[in-house]
PDB file of N, CA and C in Angstrom:
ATOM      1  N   UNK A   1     -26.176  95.385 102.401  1.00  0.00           N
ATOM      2  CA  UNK A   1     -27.014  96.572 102.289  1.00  0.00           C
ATOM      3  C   UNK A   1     -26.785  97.174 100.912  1.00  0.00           C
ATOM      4  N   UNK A   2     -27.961  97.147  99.948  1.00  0.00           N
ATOM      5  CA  UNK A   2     -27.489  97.717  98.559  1.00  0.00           C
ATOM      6  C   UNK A   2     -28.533  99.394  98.712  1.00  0.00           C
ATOM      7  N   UNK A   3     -27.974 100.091  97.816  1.00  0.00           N
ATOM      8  CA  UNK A   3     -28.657 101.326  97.079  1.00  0.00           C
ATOM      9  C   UNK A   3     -30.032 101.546  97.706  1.00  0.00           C
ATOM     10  N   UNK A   4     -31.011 100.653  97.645  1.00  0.00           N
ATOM     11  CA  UNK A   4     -31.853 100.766  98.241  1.00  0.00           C
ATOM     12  C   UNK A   4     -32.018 100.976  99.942  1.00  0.00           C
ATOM     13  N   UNK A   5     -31.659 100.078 100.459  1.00  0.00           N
ATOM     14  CA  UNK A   5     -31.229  99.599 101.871  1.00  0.00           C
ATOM     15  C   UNK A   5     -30.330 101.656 102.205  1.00  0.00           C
ATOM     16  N   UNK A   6     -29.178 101.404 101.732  1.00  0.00           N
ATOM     17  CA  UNK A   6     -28.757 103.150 102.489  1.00  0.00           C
ATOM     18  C   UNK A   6     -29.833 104.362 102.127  1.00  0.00           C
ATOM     19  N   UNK A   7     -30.832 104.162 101.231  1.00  0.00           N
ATOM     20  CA  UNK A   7     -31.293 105.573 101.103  1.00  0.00           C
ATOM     21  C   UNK A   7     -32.754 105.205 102.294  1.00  0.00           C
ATOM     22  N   UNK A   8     -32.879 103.699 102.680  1.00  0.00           N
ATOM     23  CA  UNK A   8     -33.797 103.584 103.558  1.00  0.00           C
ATOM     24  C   UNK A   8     -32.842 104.294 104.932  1.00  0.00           C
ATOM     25  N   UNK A   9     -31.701 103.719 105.310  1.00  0.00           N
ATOM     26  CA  UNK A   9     -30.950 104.189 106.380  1.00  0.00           C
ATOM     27  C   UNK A   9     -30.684 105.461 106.492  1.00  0.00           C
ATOM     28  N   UNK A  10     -31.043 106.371 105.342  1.00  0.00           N
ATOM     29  CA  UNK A  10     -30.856 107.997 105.534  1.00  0.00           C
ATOM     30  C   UNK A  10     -32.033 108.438 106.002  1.00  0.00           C
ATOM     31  N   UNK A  11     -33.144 107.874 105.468  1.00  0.00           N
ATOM     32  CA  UNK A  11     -34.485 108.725 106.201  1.00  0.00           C
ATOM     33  C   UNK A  11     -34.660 107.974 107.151  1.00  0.00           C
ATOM     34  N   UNK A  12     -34.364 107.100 108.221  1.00  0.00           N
ATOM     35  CA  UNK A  12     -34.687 106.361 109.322  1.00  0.00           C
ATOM     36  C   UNK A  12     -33.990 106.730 110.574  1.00  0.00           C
ATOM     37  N   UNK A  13     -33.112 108.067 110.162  1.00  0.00           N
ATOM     38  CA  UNK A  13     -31.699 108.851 110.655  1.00  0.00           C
ATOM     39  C   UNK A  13     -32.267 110.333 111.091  1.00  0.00           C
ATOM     40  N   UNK A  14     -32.288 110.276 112.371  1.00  0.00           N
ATOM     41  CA  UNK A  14     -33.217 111.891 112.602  1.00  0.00           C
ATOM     42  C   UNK A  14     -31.933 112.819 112.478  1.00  0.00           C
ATOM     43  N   UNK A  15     -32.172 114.130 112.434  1.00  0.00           N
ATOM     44  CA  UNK A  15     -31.229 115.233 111.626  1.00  0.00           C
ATOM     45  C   UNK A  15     -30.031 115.276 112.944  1.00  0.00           C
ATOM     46  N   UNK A  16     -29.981 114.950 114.162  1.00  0.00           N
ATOM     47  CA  UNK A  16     -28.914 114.746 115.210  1.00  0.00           C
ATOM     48  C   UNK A  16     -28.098 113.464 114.852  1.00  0.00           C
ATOM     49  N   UNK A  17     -28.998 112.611 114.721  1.00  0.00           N
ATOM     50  CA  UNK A  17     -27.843 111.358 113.984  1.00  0.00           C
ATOM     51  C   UNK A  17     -27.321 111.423 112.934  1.00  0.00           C
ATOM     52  N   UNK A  18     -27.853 111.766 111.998  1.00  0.00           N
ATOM     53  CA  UNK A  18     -27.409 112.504 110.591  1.00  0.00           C
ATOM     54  C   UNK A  18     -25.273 113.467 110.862  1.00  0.00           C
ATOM     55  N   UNK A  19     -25.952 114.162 111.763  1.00  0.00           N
ATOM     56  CA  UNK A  19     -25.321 115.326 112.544  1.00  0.00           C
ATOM     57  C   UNK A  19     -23.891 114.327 113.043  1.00  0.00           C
ATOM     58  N   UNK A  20     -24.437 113.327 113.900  1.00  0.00           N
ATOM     59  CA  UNK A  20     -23.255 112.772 114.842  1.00  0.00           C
ATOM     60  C   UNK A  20     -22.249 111.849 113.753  1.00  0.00           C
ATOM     61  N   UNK A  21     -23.176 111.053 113.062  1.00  0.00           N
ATOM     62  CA  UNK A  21     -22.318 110.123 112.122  1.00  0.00           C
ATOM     63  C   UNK A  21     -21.291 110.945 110.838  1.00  0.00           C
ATOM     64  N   UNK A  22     -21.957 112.283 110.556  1.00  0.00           N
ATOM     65  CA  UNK A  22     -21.042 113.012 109.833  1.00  0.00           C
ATOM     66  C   UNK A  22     -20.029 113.278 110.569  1.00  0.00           C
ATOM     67  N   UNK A  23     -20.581 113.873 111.557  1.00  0.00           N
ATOM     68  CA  UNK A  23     -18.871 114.461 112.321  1.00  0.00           C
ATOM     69  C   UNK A  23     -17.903 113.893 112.669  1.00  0.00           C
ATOM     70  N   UNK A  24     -18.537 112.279 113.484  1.00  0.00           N
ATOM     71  CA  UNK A  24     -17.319 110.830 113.545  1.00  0.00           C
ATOM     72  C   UNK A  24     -16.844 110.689 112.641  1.00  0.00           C
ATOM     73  N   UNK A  25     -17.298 110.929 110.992  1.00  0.00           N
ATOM     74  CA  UNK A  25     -16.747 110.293 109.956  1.00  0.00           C
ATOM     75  C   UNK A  25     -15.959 111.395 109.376  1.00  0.00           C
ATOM     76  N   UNK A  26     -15.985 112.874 109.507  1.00  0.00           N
ATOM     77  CA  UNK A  26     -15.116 113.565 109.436  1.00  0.00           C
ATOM     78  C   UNK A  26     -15.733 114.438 108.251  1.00  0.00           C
ATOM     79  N   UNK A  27     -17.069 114.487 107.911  1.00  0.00           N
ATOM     80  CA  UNK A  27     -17.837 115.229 106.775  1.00  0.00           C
ATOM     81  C   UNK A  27     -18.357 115.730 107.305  1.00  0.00           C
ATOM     82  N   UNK A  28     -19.929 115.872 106.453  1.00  0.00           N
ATOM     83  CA  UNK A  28     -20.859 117.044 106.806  1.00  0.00           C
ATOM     84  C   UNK A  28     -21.900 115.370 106.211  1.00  0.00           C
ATOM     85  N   UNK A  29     -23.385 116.347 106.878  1.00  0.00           N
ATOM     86  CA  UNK A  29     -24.628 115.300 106.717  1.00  0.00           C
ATOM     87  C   UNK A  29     -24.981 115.347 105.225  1.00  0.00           C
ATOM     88  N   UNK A  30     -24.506 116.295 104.608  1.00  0.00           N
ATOM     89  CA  UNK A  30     -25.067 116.945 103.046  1.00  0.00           C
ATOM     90  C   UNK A  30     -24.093 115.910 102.173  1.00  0.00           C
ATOM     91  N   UNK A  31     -23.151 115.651 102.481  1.00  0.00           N
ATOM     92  CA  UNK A  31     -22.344 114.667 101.850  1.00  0.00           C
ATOM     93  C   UNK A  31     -22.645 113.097 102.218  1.00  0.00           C
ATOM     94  N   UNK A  32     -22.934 113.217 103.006  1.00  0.00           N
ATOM     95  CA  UNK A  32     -23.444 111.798 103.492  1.00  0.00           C
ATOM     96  C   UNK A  32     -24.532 111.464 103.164  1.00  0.00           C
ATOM     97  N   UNK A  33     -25.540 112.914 102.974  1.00  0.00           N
ATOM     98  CA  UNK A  33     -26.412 112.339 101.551  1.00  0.00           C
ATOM     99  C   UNK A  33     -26.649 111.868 100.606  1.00  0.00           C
ATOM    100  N   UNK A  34     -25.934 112.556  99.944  1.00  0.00           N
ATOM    101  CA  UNK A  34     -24.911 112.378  99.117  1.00  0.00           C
ATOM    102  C   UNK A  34     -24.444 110.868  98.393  1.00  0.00           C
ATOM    103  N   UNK A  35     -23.858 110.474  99.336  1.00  0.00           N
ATOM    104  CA  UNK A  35     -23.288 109.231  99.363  1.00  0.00           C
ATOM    105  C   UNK A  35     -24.331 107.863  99.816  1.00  0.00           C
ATOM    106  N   UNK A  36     -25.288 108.199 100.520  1.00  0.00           N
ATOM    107  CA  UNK A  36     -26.593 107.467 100.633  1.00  0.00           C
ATOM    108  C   UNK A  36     -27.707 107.963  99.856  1.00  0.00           C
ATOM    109  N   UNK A  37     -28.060 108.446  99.304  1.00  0.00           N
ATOM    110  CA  UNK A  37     -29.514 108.927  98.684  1.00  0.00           C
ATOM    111  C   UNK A  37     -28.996 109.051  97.328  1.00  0.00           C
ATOM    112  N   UNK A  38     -28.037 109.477  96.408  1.00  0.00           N
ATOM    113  CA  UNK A  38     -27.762 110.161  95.108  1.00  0.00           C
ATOM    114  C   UNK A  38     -26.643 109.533  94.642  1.00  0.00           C
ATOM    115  N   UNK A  39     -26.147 107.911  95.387  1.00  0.00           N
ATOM    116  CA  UNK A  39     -25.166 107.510  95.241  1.00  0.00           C
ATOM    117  C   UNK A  39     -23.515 108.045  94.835  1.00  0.00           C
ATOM    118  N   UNK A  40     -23.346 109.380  95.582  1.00  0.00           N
ATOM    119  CA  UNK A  40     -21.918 109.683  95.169  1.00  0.00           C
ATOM    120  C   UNK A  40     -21.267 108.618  95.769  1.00  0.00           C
ATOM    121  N   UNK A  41     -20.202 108.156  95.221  1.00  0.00           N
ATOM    122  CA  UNK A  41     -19.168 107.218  95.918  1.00  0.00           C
ATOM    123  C   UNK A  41     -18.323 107.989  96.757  1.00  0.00           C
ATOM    124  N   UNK A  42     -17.968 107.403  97.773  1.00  0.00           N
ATOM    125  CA  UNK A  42     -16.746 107.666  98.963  1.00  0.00           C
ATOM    126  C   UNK A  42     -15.516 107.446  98.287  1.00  0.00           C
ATOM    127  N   UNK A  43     -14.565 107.997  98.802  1.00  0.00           N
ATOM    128  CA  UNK A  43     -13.104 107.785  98.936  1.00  0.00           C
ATOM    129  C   UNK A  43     -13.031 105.977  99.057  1.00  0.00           C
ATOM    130  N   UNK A  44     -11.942 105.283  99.386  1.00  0.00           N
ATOM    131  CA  UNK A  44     -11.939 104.308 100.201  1.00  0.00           C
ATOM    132  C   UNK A  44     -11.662 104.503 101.772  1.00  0.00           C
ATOM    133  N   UNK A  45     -11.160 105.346 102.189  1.00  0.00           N
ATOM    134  CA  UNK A  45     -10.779 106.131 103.049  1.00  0.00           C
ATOM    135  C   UNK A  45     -12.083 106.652 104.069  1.00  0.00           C
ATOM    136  N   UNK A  46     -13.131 107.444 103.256  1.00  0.00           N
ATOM    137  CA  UNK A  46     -14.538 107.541 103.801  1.00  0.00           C
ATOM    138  C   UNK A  46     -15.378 106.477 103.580  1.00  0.00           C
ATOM    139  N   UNK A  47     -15.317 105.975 102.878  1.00  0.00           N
ATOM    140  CA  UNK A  47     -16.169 104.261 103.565  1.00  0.00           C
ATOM    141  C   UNK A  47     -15.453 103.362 104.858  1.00  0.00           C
ATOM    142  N   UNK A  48     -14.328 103.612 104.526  1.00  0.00           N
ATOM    143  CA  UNK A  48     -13.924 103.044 106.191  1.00  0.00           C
ATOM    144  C   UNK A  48     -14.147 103.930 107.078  1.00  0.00           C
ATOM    145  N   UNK A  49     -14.304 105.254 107.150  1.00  0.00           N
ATOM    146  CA  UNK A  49     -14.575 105.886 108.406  1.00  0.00           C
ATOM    147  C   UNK A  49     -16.336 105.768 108.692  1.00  0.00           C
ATOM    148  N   UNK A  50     -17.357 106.179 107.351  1.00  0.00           N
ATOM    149  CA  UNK A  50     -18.494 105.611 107.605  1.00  0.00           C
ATOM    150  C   UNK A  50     -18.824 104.210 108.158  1.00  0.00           C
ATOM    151  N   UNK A  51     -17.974 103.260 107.533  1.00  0.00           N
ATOM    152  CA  UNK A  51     -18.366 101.958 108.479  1.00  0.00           C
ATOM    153  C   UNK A  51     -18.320 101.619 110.040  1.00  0.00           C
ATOM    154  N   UNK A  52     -17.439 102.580 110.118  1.00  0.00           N
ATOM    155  CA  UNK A  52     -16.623 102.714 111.858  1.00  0.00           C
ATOM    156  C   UNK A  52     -17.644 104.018 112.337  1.00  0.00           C
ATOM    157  N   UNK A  53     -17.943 104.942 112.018  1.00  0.00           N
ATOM    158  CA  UNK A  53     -19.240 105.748 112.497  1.00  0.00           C
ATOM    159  C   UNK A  53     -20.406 105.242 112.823  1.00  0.00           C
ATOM    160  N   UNK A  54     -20.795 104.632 111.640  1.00  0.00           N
ATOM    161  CA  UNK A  54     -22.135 103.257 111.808  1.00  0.00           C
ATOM    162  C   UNK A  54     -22.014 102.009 112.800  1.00  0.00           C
ATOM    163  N   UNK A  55     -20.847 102.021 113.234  1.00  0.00           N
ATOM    164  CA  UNK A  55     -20.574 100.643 113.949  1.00  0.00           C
ATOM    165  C   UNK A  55     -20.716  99.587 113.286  1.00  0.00           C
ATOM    166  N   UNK A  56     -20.290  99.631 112.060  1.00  0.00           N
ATOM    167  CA  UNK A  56     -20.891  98.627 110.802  1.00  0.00           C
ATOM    168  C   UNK A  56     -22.271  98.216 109.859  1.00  0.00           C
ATOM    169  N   UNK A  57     -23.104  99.200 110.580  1.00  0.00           N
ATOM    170  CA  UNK A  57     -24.464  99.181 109.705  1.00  0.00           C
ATOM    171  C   UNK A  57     -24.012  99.650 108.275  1.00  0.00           C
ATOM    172  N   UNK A  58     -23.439 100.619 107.924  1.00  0.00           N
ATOM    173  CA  UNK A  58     -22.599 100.571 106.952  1.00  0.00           C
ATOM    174  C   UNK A  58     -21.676  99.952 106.567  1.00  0.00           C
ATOM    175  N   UNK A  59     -21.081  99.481 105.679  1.00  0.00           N
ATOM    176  CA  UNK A  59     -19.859  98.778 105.799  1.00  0.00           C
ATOM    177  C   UNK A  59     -19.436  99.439 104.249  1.00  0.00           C
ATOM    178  N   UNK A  60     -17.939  99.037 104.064  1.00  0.00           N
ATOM    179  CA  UNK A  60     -17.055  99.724 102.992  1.00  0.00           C
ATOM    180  C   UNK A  60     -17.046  98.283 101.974  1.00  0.00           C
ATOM    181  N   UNK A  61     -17.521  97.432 102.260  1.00  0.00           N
ATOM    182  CA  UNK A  61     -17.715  96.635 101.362  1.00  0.00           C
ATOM    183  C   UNK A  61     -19.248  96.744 100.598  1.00  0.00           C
ATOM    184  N   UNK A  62     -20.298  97.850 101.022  1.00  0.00           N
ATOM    185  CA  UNK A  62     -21.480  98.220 100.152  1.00  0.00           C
ATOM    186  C   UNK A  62     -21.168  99.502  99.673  1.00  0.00           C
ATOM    187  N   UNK A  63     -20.765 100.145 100.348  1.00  0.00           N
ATOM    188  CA  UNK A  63     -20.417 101.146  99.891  1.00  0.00           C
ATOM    189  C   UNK A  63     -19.045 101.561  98.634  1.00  0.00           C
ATOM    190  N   UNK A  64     -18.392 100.768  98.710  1.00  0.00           N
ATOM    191  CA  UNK A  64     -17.533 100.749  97.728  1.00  0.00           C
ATOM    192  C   UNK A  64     -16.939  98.940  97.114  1.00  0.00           C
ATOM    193  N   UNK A  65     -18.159  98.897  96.724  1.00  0.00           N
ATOM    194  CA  UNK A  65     -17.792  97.022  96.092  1.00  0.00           C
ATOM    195  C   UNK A  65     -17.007  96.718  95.183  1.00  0.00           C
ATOM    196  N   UNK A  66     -16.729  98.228  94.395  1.00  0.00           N
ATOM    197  CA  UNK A  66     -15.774  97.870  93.409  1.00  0.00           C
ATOM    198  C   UNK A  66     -14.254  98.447  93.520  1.00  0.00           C
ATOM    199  N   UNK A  67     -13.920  98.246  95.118  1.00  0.00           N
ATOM    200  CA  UNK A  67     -12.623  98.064  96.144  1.00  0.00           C
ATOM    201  C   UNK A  67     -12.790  96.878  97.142  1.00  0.00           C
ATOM    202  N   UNK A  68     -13.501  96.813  97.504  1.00  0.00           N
ATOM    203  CA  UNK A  68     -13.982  95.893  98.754  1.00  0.00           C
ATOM    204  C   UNK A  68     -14.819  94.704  98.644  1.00  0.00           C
ATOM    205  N   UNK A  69     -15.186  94.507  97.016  1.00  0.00           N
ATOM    206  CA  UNK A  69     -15.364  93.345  97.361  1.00  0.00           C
ATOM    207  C   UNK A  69     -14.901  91.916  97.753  1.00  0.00           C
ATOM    208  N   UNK A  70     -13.381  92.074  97.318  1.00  0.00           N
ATOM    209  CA  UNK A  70     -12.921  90.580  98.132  1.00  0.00           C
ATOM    210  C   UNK A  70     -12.822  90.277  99.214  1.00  0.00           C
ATOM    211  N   UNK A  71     -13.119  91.857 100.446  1.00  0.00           N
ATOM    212  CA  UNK A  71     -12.887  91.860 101.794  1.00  0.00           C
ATOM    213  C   UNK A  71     -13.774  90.518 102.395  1.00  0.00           C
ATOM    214  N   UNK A  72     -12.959  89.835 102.830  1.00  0.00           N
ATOM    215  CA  UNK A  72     -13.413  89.069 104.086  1.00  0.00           C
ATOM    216  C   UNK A  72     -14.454  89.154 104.972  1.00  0.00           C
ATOM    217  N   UNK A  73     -15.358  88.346 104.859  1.00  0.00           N
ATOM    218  CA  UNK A  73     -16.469  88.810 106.161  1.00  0.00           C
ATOM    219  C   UNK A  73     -16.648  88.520 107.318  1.00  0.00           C
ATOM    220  N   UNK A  74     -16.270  89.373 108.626  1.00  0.00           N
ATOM    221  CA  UNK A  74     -15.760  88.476 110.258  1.00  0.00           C
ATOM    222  C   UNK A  74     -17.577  88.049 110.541  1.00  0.00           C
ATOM    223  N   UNK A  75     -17.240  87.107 110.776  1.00  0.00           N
ATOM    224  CA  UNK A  75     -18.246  86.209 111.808  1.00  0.00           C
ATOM    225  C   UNK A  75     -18.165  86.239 112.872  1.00  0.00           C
ATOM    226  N   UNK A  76     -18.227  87.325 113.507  1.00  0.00           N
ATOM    227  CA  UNK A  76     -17.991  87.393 114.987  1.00  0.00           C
ATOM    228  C   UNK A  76     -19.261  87.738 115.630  1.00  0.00           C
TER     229      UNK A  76
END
């Protein structure tokens, strides 16, 4: 999922999901804008909690590639 792909996943996100995935991930939706629409980068720390909010539709290897890219990819 590149740059393009998350700012599609922010408007495809009604303002309750917006709502739920911030709060699992321990932010606010304005930052998670943020971080999908205006590309602020995450922590490494908040890309692993966004990936685990998303259930992996996100992952910390798009969101932060220049930490994560050697991560391993499970085939499960």
């Amino acid at each position: 999922m590149g740059q393009n792909s998350h700012r599609e996943f922010w408007k495809a996100l009604t303002v309750e999901q917006r709502e739920v995935i911030a709060d699992q991930a321990g932010t606010t939706a304005e930052y998670l804008r943020q971080v999908l629409v205006y590309e602020r980068q995450p922590s490494a720390d908040m890309a692993k909690r966004l990936e685990e909010a998303t259930q992996g539709v996100l992952t910390r290897r798009t969101l932060r590639p220049d930490l994560f890219a050697d991560m391993q990819v499970s085939t499960q």
